[in-house]
Protein backbone atom coordinates (compact mmCIF):
# COMPACT_ATOMS: atom_id res chain seq x y z
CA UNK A 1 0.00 0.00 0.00
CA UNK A 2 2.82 2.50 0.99
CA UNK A 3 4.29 1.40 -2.21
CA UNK A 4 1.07 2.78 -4.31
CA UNK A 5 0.58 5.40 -2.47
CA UNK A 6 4.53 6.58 -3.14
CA UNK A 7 3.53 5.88 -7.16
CA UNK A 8 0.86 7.68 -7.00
CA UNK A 9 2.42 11.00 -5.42
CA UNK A 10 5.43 10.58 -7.81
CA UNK A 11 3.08 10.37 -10.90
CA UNK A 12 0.52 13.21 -9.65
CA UNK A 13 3.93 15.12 -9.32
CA UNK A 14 5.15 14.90 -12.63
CA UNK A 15 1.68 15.85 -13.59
CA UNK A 16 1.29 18.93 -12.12
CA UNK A 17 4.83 19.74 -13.34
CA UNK A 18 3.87 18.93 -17.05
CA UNK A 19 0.80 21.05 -16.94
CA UNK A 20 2.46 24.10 -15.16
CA UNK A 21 5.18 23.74 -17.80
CA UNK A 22 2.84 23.86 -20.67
CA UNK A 23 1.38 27.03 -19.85
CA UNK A 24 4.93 28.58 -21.12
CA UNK A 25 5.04 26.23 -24.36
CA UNK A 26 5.77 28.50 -27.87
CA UNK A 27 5.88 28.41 -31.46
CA UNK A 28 8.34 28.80 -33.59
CA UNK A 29 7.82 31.00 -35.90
CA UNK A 30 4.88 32.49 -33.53
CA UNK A 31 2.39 33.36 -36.40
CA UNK A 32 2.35 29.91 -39.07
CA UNK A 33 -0.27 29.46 -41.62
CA UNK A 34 -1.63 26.54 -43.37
CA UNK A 35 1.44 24.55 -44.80
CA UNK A 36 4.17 26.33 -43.17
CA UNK A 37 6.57 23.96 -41.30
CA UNK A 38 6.82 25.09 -37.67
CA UNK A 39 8.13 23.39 -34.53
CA UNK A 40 6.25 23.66 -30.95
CA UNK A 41 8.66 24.03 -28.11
CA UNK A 42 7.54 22.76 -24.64
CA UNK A 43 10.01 23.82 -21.53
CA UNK A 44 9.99 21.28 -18.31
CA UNK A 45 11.46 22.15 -14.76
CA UNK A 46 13.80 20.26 -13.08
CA UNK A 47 10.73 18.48 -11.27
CA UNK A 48 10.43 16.70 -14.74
CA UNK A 49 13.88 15.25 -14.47
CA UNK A 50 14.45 11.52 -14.42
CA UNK A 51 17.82 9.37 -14.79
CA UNK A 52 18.09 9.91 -18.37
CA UNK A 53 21.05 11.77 -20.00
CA UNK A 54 20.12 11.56 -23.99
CA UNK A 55 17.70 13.07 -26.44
CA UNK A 56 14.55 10.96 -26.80
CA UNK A 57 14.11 11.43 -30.80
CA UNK A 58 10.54 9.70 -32.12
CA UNK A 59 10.08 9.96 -35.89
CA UNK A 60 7.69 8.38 -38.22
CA UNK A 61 9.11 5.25 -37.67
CA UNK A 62 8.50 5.25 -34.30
CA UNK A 63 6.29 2.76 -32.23
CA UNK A 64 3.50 4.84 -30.46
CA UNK A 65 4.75 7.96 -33.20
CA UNK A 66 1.44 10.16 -32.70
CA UNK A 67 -0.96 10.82 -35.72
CA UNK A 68 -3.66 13.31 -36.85
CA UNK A 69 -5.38 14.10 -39.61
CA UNK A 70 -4.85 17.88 -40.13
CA UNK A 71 -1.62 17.67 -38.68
CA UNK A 72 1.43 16.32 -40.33
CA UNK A 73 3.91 15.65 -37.39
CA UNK A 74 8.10 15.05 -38.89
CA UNK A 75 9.95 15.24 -35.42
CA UNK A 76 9.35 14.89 -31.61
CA UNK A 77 12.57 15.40 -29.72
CA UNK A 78 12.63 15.22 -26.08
CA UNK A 79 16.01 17.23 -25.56
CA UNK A 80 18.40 17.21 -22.63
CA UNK A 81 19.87 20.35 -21.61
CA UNK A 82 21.64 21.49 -18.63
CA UNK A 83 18.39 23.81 -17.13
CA UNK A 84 16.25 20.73 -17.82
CA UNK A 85 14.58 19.24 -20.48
CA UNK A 86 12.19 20.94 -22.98
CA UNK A 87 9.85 19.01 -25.64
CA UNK A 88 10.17 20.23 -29.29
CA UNK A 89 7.51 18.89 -31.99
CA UNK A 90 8.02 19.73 -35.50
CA UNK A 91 4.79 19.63 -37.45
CA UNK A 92 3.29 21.26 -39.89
CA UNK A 93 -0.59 22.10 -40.32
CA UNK A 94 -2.75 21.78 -42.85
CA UNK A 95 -6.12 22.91 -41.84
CA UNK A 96 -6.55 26.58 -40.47
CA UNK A 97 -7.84 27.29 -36.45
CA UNK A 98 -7.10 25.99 -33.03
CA UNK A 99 -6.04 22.34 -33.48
CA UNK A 100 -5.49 20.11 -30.87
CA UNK A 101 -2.75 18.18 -30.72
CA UNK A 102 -3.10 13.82 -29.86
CA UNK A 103 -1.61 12.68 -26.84
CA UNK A 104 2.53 12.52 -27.23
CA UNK A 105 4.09 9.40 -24.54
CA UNK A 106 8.07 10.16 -24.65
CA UNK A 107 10.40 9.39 -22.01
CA UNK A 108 7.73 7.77 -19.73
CA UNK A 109 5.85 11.15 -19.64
CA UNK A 110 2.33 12.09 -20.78
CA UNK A 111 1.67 15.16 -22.72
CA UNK A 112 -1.56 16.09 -23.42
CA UNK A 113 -4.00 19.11 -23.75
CA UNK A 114 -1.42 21.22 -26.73
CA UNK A 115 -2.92 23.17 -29.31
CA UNK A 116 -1.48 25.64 -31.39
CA UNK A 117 -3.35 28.26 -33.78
CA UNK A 118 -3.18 27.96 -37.94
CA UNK A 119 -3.87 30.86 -39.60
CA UNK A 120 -5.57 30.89 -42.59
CA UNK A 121 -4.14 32.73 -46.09
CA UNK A 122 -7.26 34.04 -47.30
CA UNK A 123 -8.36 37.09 -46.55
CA UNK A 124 -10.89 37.20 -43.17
CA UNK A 125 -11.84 41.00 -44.40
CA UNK A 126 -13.44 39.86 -47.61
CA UNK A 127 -15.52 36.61 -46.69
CA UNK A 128 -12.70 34.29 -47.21
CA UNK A 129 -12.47 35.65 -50.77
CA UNK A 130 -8.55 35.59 -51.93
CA UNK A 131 -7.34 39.39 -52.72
CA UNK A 132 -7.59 40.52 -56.28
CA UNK A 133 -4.84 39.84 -58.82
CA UNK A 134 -2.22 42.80 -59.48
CA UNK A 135 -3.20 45.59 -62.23
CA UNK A 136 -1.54 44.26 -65.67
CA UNK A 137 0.15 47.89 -66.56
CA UNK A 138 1.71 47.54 -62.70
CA UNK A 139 3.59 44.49 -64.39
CA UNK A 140 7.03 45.17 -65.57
CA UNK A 141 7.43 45.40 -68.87
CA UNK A 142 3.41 45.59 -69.64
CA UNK A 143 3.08 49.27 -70.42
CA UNK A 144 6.02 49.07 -73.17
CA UNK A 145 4.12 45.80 -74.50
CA UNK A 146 0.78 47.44 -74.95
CA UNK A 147 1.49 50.69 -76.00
CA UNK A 148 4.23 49.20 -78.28
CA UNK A 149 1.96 47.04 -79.74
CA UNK A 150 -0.55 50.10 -80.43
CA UNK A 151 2.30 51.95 -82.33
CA UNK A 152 3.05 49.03 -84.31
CA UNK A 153 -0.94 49.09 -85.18
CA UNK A 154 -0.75 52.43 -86.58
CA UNK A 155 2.75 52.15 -88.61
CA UNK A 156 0.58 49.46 -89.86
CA UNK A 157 -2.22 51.15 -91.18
CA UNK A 158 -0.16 54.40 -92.08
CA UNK A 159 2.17 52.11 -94.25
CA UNK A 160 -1.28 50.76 -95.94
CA UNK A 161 -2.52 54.25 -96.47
CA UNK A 162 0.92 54.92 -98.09
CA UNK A 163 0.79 52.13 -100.49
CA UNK A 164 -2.16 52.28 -101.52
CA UNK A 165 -1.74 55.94 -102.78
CA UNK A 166 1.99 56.06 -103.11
CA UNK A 167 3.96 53.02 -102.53
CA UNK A 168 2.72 50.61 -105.79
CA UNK A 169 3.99 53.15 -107.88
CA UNK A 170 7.21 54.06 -105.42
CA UNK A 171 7.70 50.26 -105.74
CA UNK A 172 7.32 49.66 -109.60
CA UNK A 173 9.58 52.63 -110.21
CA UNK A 174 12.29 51.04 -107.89
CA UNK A 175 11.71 47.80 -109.78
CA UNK A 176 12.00 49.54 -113.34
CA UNK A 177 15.58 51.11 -112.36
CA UNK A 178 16.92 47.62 -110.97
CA UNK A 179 15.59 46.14 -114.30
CA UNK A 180 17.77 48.85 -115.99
CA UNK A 181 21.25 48.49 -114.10
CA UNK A 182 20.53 44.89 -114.65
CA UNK A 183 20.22 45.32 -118.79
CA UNK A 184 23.32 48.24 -118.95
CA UNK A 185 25.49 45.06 -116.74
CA UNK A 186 24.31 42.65 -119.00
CA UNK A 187 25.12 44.42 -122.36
CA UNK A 188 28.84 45.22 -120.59
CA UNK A 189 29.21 41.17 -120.21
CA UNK A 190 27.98 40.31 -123.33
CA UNK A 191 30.89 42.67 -124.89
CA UNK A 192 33.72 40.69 -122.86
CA UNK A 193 32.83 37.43 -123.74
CA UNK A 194 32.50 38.61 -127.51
CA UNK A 195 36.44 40.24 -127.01
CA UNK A 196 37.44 37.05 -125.53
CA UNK A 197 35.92 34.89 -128.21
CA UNK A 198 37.67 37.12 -131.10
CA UNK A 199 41.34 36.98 -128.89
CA UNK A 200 40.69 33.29 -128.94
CA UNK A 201 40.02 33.23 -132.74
CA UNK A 202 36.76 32.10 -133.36
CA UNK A 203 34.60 32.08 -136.33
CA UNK A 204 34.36 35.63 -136.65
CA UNK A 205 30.83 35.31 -138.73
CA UNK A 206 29.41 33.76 -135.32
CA UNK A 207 31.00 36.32 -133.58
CA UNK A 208 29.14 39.38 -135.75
CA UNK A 209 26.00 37.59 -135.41
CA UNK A 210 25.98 37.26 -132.33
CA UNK A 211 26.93 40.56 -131.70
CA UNK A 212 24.06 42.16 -133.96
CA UNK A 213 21.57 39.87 -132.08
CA UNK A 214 22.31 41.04 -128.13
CA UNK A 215 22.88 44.86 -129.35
CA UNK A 216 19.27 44.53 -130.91
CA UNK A 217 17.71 42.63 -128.32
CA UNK A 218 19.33 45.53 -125.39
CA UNK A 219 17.69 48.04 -127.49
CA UNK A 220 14.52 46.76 -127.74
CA UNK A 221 14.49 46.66 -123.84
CA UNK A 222 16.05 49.81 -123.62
CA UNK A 223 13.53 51.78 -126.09
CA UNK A 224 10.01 49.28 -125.62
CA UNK A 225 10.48 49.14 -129.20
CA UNK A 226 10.53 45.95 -131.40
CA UNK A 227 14.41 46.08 -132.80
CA UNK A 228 15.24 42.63 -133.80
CA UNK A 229 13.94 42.66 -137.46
CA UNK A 230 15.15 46.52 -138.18
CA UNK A 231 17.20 47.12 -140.93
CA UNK A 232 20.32 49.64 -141.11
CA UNK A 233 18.69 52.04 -142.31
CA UNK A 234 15.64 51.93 -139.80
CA UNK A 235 17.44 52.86 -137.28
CA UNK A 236 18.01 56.14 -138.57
CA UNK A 237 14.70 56.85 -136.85
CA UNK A 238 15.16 55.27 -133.35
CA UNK A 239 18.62 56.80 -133.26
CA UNK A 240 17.11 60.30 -132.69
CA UNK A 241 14.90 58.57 -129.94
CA UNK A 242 18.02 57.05 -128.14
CA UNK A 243 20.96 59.71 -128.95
CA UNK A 244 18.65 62.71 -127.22
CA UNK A 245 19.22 61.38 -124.07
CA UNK A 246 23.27 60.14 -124.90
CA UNK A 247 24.34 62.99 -126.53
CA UNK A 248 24.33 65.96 -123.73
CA UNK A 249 27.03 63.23 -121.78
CA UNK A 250 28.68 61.95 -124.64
CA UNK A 251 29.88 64.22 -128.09
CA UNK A 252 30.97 61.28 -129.38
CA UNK A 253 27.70 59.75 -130.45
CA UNK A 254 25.95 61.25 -133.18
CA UNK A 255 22.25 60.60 -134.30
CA UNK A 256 23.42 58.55 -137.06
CA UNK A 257 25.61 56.53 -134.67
CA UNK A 258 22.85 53.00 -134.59
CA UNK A 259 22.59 53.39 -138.38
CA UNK A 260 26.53 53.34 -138.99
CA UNK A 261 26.83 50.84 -136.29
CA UNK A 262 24.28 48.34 -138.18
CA UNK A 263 25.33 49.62 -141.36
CA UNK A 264 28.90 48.32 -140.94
CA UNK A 265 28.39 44.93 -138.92
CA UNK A 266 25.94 43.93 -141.90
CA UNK A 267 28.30 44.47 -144.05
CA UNK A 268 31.62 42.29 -142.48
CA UNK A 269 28.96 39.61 -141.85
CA UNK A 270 27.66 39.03 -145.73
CA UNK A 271 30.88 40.05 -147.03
CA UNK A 272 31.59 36.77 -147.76
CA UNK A 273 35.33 37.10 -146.24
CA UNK A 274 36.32 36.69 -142.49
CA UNK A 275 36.05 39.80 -141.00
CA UNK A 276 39.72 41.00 -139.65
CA UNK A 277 40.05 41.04 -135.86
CA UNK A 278 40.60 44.86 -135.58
CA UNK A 279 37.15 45.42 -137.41
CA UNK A 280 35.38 43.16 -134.99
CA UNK A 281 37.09 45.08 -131.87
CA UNK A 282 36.35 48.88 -133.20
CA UNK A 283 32.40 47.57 -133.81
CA UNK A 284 33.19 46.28 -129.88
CA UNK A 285 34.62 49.63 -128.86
CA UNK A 286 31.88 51.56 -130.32
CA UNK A 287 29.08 49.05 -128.69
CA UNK A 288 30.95 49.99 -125.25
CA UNK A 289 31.41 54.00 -125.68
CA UNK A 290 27.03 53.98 -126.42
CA UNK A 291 26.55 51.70 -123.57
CA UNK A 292 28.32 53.80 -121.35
CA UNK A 293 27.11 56.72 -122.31
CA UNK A 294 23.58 55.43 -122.18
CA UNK A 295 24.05 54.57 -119.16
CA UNK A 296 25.39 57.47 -117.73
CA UNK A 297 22.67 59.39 -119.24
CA UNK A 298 20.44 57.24 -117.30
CA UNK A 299 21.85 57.93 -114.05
CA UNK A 300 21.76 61.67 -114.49
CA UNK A 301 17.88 61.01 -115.08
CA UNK A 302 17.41 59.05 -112.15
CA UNK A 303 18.76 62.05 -109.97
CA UNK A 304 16.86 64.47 -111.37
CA UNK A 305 13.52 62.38 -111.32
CA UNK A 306 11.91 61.45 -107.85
CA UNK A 307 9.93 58.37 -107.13
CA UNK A 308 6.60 58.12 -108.84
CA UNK A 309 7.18 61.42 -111.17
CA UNK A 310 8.18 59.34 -114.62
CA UNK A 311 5.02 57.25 -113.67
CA UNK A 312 2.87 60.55 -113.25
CA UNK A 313 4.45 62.17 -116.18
CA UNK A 314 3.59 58.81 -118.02
């Protein structure tokens, strides 16, 4: 009996010492909300104190390891120290209010009647009701996006306007020049490969007829007139046409100059002789003096004449 009776005192001793203690338990941090990870820390006097000299760690693994349904408990660590011991539970809750937590046995002591308080994310002010998202243009970068995209709208529709009244005819006059450079660089080829063919003595028949062919053919580009089938003396007319524009850059070409040109390479080719090399390279140097003067004539025109004037003028 004196036996149970000493129990009893020794057991309604540690009681009374757990309960005072957990008057002064805290929280680390002190304010958590739902789904933080926080860790409830339980000082014990000296009363507490039994023979042990170690931590008391329970984990998951633990026999007896408490369990709760809002509460996801990682840690309880019953921790030696030299003031006494002190109970630290690491949990974390999912579930916002006062929760209680189960009953935690650890180093033959009972600890019961801990809660801690979960705050709740949401906003109490506005009936649970989660605040309102941030305004786009406070966004970095949001302001330069919209109004950059509103710019780009009206380039848009200023570049339409433009076209439409402007820029087809901007645009086809552009085209009509490239087309031009393109013919004047073509011709100046066409004259080195015929120089090269004569140094490397071929037929010069083949040579005259080919020459006579690709002079016609650039001036039928050059004038929108049909030259292919015009005789020497036919030319006399279209000279007039092309030397006006030639003639202020170039006193070299007279208005007779496509009719002599024609005049003479008709002649070496139904000669009936091979034509001597030196004829064949003057009708060459004379094909290359008109082109560049031509050409230059066309380049004075093009800096004198804006964009979309020829086509007005036309």
């Amino acid at each position: 009996m004196k036996m149970n009776r000493y129990a009893a005192l020794v057991l309604f001793v540690l009681t009374s010492a757990v309960l005072h203690a957990q008057n002064e338990a805290y929280i680390i941090p002190r304010r958590i909300f739902v789904g933080d990870p926080a860790v409830l820390i339980l000082p014990l006097n000296n009363s507490a104190n039994n023979a042990a000299s170690e931590d008391i760690i329970f984990s998951p693994l633990s026999p007896g390891f408490p369990s709760h349904p809002d509460i996801d408990f990682h840690r309880i660590i019953l921790e030696q120290r030299a003031g006494g011991r002190r109970l630290m539970v690491e949990f974390t809750a999912y579930v916002p209010g006062i929760l209680e937590f189960p009953v935690i046995e650890i180093g033959e002591i009972r600890f019961s009647d801990l809660s801690v308080t979960v705050n709740s994310l949401l906003d109490n002010r506005s009936s649970h009701v989660l605040s309102g998202p941030a305004s786009l243009l406070a966004m970095p970068g949001t302001a330069f996006m919209l109004y950059g995209t509103i710019a780009g709208m009206v380039l848009v529709i200023l570049l339409s306007i433009w076209f439409v009244f402007k820029g087809r005819i901007v645009i086809h006059n552009l085209l009509k020049k490239w087309k031009r450079r393109m013919l004047f660089s073509s011709m100046k080829k066409t004259e080195k490969r015929l120089s090269k063919s004569v140094l490397n003595g071929e037929n010069s028949r083949l040579v005259l007829d080919n020459l006579s062919e690709q002079f016609r053919i650039f001036l039928s580009v050059l004038t929108g007139e049909n030259c292919r089938t015009m005789t020497a003396g036919e030319f006399e007319k279209l000279s007039l046409h092309i030397v006006l524009t030639t003639i202020t850059q170039n006193k070299d070409i007279s208005p007779s100059f496509l009719h002599d040109f024609f005049r003479d390479c008709d002649d070496l080719r139904f000669s009936g002789i091979d034509a001597a090399s030196q004829d064949i390279f003057y009708l060459l140097a004379c094909l290359r003096r008109f082109i560049n003067a031509a050409e230059n004539a066309e380049r004075e025109k093009t800096k004198k004449t804006l964009p979309g004037e020829d086509e007005e003028a036309a």
